[in-house]
Protein backbone atom coordinates (compact mmCIF):
# COMPACT_ATOMS: atom_id res chain seq x y z
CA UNK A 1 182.26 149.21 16.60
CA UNK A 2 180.13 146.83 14.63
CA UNK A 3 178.16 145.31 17.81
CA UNK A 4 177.28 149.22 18.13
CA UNK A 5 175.69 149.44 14.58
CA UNK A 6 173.05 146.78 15.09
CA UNK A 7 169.60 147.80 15.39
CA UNK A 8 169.56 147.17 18.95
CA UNK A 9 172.91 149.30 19.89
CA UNK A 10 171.37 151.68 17.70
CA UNK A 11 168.70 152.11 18.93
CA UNK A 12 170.02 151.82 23.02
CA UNK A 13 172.28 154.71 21.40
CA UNK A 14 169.30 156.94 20.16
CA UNK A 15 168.45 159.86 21.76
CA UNK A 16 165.29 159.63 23.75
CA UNK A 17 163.11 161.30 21.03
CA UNK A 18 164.82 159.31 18.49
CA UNK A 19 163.95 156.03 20.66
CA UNK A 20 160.10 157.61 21.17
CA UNK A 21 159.87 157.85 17.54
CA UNK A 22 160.85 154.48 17.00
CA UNK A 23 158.69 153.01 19.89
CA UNK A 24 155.80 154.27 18.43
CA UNK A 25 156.23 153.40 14.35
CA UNK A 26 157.15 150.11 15.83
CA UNK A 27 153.85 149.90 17.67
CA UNK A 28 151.51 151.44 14.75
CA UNK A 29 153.54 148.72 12.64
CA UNK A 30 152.29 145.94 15.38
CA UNK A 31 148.60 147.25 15.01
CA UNK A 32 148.59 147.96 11.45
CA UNK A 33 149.70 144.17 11.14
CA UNK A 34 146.96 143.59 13.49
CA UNK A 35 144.14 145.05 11.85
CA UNK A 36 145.57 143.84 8.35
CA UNK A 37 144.63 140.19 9.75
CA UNK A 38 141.80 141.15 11.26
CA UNK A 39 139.80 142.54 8.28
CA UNK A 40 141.15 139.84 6.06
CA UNK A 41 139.75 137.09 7.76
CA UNK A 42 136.44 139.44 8.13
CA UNK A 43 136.11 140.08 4.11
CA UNK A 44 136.91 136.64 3.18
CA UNK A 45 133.99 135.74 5.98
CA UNK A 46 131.56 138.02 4.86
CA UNK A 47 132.23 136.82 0.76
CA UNK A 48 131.95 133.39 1.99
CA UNK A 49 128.26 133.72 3.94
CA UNK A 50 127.52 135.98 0.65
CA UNK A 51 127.97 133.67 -1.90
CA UNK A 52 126.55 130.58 0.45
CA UNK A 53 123.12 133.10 0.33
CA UNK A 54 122.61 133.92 -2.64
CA UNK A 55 122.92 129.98 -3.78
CA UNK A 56 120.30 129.72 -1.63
CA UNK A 57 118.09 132.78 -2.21
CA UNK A 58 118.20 131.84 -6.10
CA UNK A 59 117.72 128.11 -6.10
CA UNK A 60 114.08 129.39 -5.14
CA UNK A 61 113.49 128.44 -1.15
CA UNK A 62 110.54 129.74 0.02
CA UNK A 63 111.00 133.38 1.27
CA UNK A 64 108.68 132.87 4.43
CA UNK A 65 110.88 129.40 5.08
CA UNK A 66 114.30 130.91 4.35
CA UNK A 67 113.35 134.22 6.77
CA UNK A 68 112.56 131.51 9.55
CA UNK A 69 115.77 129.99 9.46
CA UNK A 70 117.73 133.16 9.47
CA UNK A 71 115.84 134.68 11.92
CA UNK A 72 116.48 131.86 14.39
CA UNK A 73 120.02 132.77 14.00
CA UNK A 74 121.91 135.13 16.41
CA UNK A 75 124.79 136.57 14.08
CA UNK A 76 122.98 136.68 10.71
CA UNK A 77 125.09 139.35 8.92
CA UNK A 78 125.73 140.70 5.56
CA UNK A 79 123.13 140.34 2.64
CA UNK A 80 121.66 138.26 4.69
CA UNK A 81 120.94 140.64 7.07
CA UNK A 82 119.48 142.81 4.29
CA UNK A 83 117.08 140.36 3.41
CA UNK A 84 115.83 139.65 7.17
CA UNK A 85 115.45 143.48 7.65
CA UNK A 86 113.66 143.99 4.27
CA UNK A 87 111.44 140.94 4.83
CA UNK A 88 110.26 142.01 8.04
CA UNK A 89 109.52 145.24 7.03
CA UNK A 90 107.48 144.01 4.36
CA UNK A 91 105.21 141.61 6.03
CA UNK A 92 104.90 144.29 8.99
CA UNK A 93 103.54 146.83 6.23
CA UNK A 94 101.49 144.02 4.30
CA UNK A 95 99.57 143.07 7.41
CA UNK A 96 99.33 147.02 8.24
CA UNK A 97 97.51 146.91 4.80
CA UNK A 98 99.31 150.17 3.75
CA UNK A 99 99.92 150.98 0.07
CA UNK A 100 101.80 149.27 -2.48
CA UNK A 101 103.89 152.02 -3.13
CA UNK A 102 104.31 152.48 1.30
CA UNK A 103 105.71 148.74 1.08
CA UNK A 104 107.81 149.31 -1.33
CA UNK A 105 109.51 152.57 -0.23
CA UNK A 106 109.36 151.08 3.75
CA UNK A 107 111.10 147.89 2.32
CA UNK A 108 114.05 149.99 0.70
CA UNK A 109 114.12 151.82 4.02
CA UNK A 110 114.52 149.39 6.06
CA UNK A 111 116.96 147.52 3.58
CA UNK A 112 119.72 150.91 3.54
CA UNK A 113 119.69 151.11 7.07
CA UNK A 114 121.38 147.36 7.37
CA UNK A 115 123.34 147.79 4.15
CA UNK A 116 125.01 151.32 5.42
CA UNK A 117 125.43 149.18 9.19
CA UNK A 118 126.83 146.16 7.25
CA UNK A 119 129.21 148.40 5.48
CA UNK A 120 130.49 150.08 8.08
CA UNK A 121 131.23 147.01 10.11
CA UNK A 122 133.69 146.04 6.92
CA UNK A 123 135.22 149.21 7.02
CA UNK A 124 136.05 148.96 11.15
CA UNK A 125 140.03 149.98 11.31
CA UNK A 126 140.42 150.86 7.38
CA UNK A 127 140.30 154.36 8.51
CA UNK A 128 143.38 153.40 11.25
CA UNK A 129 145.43 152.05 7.96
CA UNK A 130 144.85 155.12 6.14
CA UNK A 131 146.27 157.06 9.25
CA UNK A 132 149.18 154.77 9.57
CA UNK A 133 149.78 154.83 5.75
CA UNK A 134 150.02 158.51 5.48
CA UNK A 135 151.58 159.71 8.76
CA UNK A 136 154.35 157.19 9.50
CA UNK A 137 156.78 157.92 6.87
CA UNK A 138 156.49 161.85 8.35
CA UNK A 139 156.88 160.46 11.80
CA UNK A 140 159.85 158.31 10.79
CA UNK A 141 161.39 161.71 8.71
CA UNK A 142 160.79 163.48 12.26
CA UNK A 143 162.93 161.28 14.05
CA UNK A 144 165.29 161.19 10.93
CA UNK A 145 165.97 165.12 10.91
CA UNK A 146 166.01 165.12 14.80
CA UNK A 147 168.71 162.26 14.58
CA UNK A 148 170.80 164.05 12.08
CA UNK A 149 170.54 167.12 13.62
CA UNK A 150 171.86 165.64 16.92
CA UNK A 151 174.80 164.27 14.60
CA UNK A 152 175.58 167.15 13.60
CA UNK A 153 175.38 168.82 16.60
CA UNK A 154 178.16 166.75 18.20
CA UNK A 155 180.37 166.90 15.35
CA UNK A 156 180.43 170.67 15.92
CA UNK A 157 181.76 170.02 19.81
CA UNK A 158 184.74 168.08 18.31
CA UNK A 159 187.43 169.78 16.19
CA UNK A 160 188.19 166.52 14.27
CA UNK A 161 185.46 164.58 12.75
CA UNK A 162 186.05 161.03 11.21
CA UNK A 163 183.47 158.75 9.43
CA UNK A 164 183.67 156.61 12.85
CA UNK A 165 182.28 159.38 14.45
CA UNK A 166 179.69 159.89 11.78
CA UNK A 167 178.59 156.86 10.99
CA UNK A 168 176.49 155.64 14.18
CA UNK A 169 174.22 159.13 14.01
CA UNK A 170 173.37 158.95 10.39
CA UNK A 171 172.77 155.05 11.16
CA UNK A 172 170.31 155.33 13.62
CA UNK A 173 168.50 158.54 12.29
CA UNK A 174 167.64 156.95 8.63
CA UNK A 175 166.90 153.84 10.91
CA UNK A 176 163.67 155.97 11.99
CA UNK A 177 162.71 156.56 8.24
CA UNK A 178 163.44 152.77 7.65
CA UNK A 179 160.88 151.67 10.64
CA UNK A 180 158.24 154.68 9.19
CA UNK A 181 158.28 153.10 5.70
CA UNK A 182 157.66 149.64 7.01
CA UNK A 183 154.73 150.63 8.98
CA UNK A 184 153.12 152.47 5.60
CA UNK A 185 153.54 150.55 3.27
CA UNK A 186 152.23 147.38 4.28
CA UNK A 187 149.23 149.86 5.64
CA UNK A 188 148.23 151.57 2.36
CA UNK A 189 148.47 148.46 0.18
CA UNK A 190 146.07 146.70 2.66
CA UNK A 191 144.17 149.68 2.87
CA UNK A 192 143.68 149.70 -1.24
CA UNK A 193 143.02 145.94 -1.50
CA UNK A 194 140.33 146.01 1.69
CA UNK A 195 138.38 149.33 0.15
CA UNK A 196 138.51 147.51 -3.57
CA UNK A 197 137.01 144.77 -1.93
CA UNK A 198 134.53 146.06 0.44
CA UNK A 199 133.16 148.69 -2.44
CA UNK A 200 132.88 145.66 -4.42
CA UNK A 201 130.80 143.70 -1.23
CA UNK A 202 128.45 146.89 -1.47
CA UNK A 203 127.77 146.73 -5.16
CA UNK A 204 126.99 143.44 -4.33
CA UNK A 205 124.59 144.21 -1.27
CA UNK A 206 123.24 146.99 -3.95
CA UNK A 207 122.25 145.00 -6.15
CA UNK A 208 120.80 142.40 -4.38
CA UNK A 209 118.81 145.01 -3.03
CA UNK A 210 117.39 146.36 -6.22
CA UNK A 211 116.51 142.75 -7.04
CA UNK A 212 114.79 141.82 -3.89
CA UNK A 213 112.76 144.83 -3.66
CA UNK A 214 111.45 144.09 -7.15
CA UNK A 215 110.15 140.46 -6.19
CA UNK A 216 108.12 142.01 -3.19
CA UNK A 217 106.92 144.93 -5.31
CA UNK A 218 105.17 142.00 -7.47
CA UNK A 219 104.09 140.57 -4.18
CA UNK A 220 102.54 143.32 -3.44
CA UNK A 221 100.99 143.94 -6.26
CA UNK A 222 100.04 140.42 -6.42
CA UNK A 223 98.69 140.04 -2.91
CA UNK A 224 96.55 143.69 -3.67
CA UNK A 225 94.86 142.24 -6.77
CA UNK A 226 93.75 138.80 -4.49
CA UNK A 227 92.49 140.95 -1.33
CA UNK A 228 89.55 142.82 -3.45
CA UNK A 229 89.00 139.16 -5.18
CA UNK A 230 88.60 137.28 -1.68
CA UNK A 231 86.04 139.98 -0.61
């Protein structure tokens, strides 16, 4: 009787909803774990390439220089990509000789477009491990109650009932709430720790925005006050 209490003679002895339920906690467990890997490596990326750019936004490169060399990049992302997209805009509008005020509200434009895309490339599969978090334990209770209920179902077809009879039912219906729990909770503590961190990546992107978009509001200025002067 004891090779027919491990988790594989369990579950071989599962009814086939029982087994279904199990199949597929196992496999949001496998994607969960998947994802959980996946978005770690991303946010430790995307901290990495922010930190590496704002060393060298602040150790004062040339704007004009340092837009260059990203642009020549294929996969510039993150606050970097805010700066290219705000840059661009605001030579574009310069040369377009529109208003200071027009540059500066074009800028910001152009800047919360590629901080909301940037954003929601860090959140890609959080939403998956909120899902998994919150539905698996119900899923796993499902196949628990459907379990038990079989149990106790065949007990009633028997007129005496012994623990060795019991045993292998209850087993493999809490085994369904044991498989739900380990898909969840692994899923909502990575959920919490990746939305902490990406909330704390757009702070970041927030506030490098507020800061960039003051230096070219004093280049505009600046570059307004020299165009009446050189005519």
């Amino acid at each position: 009787m004891s090779s027919d209490l491990t988790f594989i003679g369990l579950f071989l002895q599962a009814s086939f909803i029982v087994q279904l339920v199990m199949l597929l906690l196992i496999g949001v467990s496998i994607a969960s774990w998947t994802f959980i890997f996946q978005r770690s490596k991303a946010l430790t990326k995307a901290r990495k390439e922010m930190r590496q750019f704002e060393d060298k936004f602040w150790s004062g490169a040339d704007l004009n220089q340092l837009y260059q060399e990203l642009s020549a990049r294929s996969n510039v992302s993150g606050m970097a990509s805010l700066f290219c997209a705000g840059f661009k805009e605001f030579m574009r509008l310069r040369k377009s000789n529109t208003s200071i005020n027009g540059i500066v509200d074009g800028t910001d434009r152009a800047m919360r477009v590629s901080m909301s895309r940037e954003v929601e490339s860090l959140e890609s599969h959080l939403p998956f491990l909120a899902t998994a978090g919150s539905i698996s334990p119900y899923i796993g209770l499902f196949g628990t109650v459907w379990g038990i209920m079989n149990a106790f179902i065949a007990l009633g077809e028997v007129q005496q009932a012994t623990l060795a009879m019991v045993a292998p039912g209850i087993a493999e219906a809490l085994i369904a709430t044991a498989i739900g729990l380990f898909a969840a909770i692994p899923a909502v503590i990575a959920y919490n720790r990746f939305s902490n961190q990406v909330e704390k990546l757009e702070n970041s992107y927030g506030n490098f925005m507020e800061e960039f978009s003051a230096i070219l509001h004093r280049q505009a200025i600046a570059s307004h006050v020299q165009s009446p002067n050189q005519q």
